[in-house]
N, C-alpha and C. Protein backbone atom coordinates (compact mmCIF):
# COMPACT_ATOMS: atom_id res chain seq x y z
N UNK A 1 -25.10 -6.26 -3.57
CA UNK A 1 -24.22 -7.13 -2.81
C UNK A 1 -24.41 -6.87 -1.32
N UNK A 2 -24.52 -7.81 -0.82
CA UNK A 2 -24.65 -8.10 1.07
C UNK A 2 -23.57 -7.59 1.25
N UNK A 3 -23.40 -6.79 2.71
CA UNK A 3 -21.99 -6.59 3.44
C UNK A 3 -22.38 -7.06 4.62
N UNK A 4 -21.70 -7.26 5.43
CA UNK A 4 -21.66 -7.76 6.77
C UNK A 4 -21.13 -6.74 7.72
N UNK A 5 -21.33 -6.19 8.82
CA UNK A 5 -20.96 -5.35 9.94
C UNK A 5 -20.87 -6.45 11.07
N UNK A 6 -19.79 -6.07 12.03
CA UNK A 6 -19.77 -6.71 13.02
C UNK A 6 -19.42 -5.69 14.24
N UNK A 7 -19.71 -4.10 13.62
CA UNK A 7 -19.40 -3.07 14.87
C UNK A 7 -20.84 -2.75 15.25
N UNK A 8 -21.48 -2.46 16.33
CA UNK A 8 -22.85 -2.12 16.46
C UNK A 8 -23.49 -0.30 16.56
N UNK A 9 -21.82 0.32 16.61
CA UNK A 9 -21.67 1.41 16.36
C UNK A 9 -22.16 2.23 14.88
N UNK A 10 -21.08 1.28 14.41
CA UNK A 10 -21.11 1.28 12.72
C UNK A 10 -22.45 0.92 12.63
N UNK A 11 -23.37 0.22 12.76
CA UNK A 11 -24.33 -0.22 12.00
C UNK A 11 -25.48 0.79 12.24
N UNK A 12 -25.68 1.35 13.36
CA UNK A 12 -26.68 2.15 14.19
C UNK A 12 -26.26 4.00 13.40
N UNK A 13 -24.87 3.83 12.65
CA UNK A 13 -23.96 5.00 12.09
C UNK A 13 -25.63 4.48 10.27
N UNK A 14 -24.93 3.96 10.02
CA UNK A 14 -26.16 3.16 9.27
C UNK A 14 -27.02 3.69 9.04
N UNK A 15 -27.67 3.04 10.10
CA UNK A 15 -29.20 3.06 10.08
C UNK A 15 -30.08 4.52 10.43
N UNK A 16 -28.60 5.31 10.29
CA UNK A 16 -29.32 6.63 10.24
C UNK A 16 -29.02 7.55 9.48
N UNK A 17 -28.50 7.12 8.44
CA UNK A 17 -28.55 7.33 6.99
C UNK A 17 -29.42 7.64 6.25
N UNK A 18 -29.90 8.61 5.53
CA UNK A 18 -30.86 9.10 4.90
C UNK A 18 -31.20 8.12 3.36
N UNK A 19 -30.35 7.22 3.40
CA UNK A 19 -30.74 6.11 2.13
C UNK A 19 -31.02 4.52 2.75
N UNK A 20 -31.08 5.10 4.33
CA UNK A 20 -31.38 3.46 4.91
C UNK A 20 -33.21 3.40 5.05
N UNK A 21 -34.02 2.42 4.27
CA UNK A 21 -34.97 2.98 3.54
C UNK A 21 -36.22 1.58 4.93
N UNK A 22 -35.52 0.51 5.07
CA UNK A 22 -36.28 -0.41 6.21
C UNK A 22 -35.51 -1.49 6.61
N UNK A 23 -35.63 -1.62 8.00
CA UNK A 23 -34.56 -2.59 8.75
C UNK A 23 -35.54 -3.59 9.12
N UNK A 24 -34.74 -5.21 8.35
CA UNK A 24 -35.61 -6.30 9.14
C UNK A 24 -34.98 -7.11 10.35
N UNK A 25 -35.69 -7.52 11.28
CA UNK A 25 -35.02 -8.09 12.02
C UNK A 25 -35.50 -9.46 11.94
N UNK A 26 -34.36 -10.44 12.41
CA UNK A 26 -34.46 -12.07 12.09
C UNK A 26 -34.65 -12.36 13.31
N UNK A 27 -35.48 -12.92 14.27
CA UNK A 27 -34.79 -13.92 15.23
C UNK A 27 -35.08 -15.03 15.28
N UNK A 28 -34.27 -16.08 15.41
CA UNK A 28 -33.80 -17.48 15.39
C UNK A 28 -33.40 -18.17 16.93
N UNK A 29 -33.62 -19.39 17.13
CA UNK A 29 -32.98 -19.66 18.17
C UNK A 29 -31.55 -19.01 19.01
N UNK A 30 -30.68 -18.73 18.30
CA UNK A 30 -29.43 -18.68 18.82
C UNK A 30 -28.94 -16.84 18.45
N UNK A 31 -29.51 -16.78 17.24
CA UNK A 31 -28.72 -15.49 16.23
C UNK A 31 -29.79 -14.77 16.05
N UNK A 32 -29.88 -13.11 16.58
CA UNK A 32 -30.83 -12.48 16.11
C UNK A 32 -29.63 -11.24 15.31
N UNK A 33 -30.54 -11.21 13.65
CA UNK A 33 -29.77 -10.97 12.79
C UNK A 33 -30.55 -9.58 12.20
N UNK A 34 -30.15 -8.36 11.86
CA UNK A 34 -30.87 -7.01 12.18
C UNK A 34 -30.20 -6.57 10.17
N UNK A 35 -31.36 -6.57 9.03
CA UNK A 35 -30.92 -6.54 8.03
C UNK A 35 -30.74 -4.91 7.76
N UNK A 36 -30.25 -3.84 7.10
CA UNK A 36 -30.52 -2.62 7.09
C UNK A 36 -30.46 -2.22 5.35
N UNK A 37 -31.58 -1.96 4.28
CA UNK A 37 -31.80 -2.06 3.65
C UNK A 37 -31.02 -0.64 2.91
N UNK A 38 -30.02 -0.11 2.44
CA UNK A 38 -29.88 1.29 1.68
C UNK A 38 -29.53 1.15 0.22
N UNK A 39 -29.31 2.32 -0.33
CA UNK A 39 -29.41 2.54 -1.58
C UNK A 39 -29.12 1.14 -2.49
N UNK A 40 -27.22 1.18 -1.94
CA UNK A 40 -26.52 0.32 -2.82
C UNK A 40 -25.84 -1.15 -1.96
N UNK A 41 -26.24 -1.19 -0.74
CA UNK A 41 -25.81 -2.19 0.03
C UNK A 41 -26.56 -2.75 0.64
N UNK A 42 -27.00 -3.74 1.20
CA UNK A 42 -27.58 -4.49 2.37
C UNK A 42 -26.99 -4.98 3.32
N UNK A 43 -26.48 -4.59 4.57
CA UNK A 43 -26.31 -4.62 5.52
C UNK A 43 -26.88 -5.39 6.43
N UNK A 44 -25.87 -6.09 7.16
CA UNK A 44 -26.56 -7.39 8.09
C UNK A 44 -25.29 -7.32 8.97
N UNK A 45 -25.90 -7.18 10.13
CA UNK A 45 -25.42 -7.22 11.40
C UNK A 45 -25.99 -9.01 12.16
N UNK A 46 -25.38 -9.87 12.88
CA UNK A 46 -25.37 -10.41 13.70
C UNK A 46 -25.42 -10.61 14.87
N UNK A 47 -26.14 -10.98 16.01
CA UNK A 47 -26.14 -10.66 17.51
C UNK A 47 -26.47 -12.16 18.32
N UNK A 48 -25.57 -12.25 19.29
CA UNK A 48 -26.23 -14.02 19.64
C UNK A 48 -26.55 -13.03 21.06
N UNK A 49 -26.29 -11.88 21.44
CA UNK A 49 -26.75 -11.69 23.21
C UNK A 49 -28.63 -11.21 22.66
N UNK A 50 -29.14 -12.04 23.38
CA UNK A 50 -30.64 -11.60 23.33
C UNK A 50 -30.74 -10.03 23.97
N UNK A 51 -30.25 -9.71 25.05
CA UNK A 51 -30.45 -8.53 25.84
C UNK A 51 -29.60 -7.77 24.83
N UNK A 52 -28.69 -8.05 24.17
CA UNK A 52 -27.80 -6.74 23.30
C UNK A 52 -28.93 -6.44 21.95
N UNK A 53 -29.82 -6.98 21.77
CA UNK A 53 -30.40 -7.40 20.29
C UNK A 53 -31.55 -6.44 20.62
N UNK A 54 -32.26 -6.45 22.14
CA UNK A 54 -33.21 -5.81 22.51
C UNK A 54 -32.82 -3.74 22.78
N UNK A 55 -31.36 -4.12 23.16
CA UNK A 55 -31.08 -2.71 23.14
C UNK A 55 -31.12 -2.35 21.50
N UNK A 56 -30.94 -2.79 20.79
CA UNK A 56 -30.59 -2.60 19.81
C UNK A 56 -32.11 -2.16 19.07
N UNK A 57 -32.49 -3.02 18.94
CA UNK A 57 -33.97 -2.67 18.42
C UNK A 57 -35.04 -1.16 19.10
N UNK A 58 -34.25 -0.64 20.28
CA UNK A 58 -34.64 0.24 20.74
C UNK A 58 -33.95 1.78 20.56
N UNK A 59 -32.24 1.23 20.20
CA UNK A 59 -31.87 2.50 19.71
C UNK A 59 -31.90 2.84 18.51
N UNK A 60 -32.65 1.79 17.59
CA UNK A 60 -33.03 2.14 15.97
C UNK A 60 -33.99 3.80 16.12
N UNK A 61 -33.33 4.47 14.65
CA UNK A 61 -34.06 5.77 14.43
C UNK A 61 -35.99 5.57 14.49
N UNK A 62 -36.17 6.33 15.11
CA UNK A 62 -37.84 6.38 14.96
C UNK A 62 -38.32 6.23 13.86
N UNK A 63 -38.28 6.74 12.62
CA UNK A 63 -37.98 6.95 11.16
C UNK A 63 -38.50 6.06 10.09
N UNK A 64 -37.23 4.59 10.57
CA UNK A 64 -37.38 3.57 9.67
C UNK A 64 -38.43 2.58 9.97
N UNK A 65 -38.29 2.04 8.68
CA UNK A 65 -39.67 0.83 9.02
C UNK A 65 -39.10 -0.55 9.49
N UNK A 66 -40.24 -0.77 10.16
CA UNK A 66 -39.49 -2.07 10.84
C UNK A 66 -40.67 -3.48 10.57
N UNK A 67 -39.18 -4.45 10.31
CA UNK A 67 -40.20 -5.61 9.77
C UNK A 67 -39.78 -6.78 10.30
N UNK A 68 -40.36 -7.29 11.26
CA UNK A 68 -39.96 -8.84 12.02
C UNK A 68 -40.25 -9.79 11.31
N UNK A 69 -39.07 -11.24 11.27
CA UNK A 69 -39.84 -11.81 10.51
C UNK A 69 -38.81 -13.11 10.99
N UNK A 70 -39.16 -14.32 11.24
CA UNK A 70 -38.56 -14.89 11.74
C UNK A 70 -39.40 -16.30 12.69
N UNK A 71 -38.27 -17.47 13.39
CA UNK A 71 -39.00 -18.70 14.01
C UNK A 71 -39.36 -18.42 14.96
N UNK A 72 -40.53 -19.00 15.87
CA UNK A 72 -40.51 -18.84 17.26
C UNK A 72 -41.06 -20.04 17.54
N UNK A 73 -40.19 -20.71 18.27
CA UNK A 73 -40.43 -22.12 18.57
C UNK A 73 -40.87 -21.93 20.23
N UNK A 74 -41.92 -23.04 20.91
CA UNK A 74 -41.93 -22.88 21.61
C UNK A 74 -41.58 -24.33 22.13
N UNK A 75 -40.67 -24.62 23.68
CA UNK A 75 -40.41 -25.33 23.89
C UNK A 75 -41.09 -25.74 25.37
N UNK A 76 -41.98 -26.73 24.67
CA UNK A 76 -43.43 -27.29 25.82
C UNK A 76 -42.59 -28.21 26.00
N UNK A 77 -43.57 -29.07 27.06
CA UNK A 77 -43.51 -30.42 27.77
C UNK A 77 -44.40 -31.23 27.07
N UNK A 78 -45.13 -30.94 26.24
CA UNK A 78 -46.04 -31.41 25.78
C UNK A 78 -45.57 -32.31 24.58
């Protein structure tokens, strides 16, 4: 079963958990969404600040594996 976090404390408390096994990150236009994979839960955090999403991805444990995966639209003139 999915849980949802909405503390970034809590989640980073998480992700350094010795059963948190690989964290994916989503990004999307609007929502970059940071999954944290452990034993018996899956964990998903939410983030719409781009600059909070980037700290974030930087204070992840050295440790875990990390897996991007996600849209990247680019918006030409073309």
């Amino acid at each position: 079963m999915p849980k949802q976090i909405t503390d970034i404390r809590d989640f980073l408390q998480k992700a350094r958990r010795k059963d948190a096994r690989s964290v994916k990150i989503k990004k999307s236009d609007k929502v970059v969404k940071f999954k944290i994979r452990c034993s018996k839960y899956l964990y998903t955090l939410c983030v719409t600040d781009t600059e909070k999403a980037d700290k974030l991805t930087q204070s992840l444990p050295p440790g875990t594996t990390l897996k991007l995966w996600g849209v990247t639209t680019c918006k030409c003139g073309a």
